[in-house]
C-alpha atoms as a PDB file:
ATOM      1  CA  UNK A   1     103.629 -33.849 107.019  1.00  0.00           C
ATOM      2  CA  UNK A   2     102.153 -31.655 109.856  1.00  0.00           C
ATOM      3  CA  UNK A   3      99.015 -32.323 111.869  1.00  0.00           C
ATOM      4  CA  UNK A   4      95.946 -29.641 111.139  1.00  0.00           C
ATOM      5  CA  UNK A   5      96.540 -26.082 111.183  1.00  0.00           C
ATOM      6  CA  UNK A   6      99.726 -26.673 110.461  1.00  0.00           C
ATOM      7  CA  UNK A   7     103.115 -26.229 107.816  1.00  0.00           C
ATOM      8  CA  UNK A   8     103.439 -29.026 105.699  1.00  0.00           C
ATOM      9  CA  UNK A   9     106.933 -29.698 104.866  1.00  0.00           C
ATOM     10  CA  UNK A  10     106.653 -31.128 101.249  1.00  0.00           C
ATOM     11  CA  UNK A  11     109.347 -32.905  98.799  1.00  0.00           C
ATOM     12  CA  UNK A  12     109.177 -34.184  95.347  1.00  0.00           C
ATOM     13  CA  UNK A  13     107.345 -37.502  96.518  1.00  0.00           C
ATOM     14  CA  UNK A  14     104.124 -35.683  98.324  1.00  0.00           C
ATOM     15  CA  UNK A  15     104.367 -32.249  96.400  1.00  0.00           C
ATOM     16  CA  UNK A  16     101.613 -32.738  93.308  1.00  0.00           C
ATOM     17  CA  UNK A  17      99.095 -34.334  95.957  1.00  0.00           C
ATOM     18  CA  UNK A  18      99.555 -32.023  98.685  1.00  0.00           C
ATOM     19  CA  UNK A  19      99.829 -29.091  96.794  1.00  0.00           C
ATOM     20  CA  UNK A  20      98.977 -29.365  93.500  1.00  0.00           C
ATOM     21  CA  UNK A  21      96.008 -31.618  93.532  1.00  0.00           C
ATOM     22  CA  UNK A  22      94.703 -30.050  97.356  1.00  0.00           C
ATOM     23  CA  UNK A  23      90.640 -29.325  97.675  1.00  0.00           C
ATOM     24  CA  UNK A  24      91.730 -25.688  99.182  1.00  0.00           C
ATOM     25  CA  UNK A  25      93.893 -23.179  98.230  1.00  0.00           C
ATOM     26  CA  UNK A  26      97.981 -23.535  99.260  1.00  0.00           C
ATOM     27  CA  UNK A  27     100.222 -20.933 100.457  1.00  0.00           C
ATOM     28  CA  UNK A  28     103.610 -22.374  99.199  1.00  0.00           C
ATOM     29  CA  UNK A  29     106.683 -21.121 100.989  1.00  0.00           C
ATOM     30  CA  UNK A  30     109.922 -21.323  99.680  1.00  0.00           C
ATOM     31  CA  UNK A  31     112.757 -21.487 102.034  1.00  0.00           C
ATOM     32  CA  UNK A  32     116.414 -22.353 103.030  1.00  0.00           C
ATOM     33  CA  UNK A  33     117.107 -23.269 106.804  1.00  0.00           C
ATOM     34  CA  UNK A  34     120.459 -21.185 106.579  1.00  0.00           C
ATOM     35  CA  UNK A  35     117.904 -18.011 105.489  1.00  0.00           C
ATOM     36  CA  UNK A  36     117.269 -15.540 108.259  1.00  0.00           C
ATOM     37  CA  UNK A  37     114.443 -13.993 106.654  1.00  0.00           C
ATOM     38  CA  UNK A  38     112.684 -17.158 106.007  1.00  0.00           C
ATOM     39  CA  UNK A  39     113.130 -18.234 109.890  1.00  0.00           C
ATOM     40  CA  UNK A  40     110.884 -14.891 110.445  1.00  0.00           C
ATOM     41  CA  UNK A  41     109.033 -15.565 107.765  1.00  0.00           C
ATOM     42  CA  UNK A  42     108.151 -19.409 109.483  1.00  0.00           C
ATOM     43  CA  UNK A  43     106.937 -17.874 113.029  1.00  0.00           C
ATOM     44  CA  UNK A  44     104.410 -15.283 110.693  1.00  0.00           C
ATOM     45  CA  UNK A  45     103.166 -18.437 108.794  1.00  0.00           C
ATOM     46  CA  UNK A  46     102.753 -20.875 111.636  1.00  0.00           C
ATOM     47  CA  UNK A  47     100.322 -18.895 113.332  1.00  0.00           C
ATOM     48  CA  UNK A  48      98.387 -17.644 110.269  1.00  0.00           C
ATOM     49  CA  UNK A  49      98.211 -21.712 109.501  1.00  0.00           C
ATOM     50  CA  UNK A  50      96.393 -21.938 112.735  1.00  0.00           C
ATOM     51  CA  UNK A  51      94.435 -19.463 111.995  1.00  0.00           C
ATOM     52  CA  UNK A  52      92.943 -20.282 108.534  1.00  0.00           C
ATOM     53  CA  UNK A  53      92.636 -23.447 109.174  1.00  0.00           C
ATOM     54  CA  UNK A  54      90.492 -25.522 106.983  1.00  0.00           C
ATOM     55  CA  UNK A  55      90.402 -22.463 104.274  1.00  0.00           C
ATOM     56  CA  UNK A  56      94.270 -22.187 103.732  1.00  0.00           C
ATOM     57  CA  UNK A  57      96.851 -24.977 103.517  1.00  0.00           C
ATOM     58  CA  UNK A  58     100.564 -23.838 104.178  1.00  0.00           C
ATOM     59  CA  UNK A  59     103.169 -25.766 102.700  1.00  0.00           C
ATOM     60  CA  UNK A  60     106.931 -25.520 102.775  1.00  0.00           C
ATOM     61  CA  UNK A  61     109.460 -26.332  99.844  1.00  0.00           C
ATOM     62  CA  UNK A  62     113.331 -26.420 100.931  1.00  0.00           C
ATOM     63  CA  UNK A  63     114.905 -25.062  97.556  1.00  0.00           C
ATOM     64  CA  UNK A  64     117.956 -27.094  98.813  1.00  0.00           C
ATOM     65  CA  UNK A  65     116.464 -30.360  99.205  1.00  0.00           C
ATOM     66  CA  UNK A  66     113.850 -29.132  96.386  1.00  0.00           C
ATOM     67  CA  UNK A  67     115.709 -27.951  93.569  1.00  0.00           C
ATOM     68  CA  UNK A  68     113.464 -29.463  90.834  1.00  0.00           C
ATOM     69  CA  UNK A  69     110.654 -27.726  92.646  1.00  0.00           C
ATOM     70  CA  UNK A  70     111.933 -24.524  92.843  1.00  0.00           C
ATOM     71  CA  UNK A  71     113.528 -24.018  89.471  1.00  0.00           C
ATOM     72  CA  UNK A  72     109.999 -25.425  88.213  1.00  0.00           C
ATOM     73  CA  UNK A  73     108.381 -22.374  89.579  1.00  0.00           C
ATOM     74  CA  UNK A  74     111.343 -19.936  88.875  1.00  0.00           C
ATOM     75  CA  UNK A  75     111.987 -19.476  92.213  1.00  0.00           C
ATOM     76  CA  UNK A  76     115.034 -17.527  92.041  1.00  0.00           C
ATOM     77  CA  UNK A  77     114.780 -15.202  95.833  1.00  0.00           C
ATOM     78  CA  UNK A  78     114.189 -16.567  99.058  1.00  0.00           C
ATOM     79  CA  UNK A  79     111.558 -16.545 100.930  1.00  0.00           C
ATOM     80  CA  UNK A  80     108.889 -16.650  98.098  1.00  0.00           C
ATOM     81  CA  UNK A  81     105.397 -17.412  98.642  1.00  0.00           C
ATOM     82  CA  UNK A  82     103.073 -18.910  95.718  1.00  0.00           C
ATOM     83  CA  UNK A  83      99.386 -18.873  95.744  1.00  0.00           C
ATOM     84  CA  UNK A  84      98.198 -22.042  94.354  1.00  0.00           C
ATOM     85  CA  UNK A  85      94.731 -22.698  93.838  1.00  0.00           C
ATOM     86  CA  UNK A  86      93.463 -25.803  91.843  1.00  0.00           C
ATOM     87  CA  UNK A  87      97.061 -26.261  90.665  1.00  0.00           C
ATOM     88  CA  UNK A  88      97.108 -23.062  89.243  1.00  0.00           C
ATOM     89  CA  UNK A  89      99.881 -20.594  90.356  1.00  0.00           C
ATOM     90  CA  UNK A  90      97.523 -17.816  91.521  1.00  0.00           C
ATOM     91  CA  UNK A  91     100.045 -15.291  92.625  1.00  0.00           C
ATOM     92  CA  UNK A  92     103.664 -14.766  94.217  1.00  0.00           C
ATOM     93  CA  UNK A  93     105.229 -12.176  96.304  1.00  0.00           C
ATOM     94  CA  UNK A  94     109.113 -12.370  97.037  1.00  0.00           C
ATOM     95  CA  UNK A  95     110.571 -11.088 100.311  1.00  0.00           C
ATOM     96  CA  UNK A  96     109.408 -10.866 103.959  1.00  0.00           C
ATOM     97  CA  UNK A  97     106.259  -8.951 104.238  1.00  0.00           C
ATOM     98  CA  UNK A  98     104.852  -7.279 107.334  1.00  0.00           C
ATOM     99  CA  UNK A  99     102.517  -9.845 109.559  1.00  0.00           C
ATOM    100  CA  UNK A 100      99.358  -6.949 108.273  1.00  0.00           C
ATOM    101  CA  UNK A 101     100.522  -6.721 104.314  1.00  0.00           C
ATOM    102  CA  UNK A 102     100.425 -10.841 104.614  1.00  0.00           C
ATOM    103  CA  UNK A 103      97.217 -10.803 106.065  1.00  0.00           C
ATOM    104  CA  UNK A 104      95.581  -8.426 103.672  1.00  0.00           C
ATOM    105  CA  UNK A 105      96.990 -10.618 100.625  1.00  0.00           C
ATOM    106  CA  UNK A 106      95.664 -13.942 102.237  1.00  0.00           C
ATOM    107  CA  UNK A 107      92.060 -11.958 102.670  1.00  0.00           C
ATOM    108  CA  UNK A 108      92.361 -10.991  99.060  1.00  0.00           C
ATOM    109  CA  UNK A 109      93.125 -14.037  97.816  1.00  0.00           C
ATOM    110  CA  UNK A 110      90.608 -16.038 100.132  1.00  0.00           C
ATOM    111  CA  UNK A 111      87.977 -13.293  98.371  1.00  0.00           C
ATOM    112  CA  UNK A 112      88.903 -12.893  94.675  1.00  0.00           C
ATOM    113  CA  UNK A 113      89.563  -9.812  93.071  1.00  0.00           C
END
């Protein structure tokens, strides 16, 4: 686990407290290390961690090392993000987004519909 501001890397052991049992919302990324897209993806998410800190957690699943996870969510593309608030699957979007589109759906999200 990462320090504040931060991408947690999660795995089976940590996943329902970090994620599914955290006091803020979670931006769950799913990922592969041999995934180009989601190495892009990482360097878009690191800094947006920074900068919602405290209002956003970002967490990482490895589908490799994850599989359970993954297939629990029907994770089936990679890089997916979930939006998880209150253990509640809140929304998903599948593919690399723009740095702007990402931001506009974490503002959204952050300020209900």
């Amino acid at each position: 686990m990462s320090g504040a501001g931060q991408i947690d890397s999660v795995g089976e052991e940590e996943f329902e407290e970090l994620v599914m049992h955290s006091s803020i919302p979670v931006v769950l990324d799913f990922y592969a290390d041999w995934c180009g897209p989601c190495r892009q993806a990482e360097t878009m998410l690191q800094a947006l961690s920074q900068e919602m800190e405290g209002k956003i957690r970002f967490a990482r699943v490895d589908v490799d090392e994850c599989e359970r996870i993954a297939e629990s969510f029907g994770v089936h593309s990679i890089p997916t993000l979930i939006f998880i608030d209150k253990g509640q699957e809140r929304a998903r979007q599948v593919g690399l987004l723009a740095e702007a589109e990402l931001r506009g759906i974490l503002s959204k999200y952050l300020n209900g519909p």
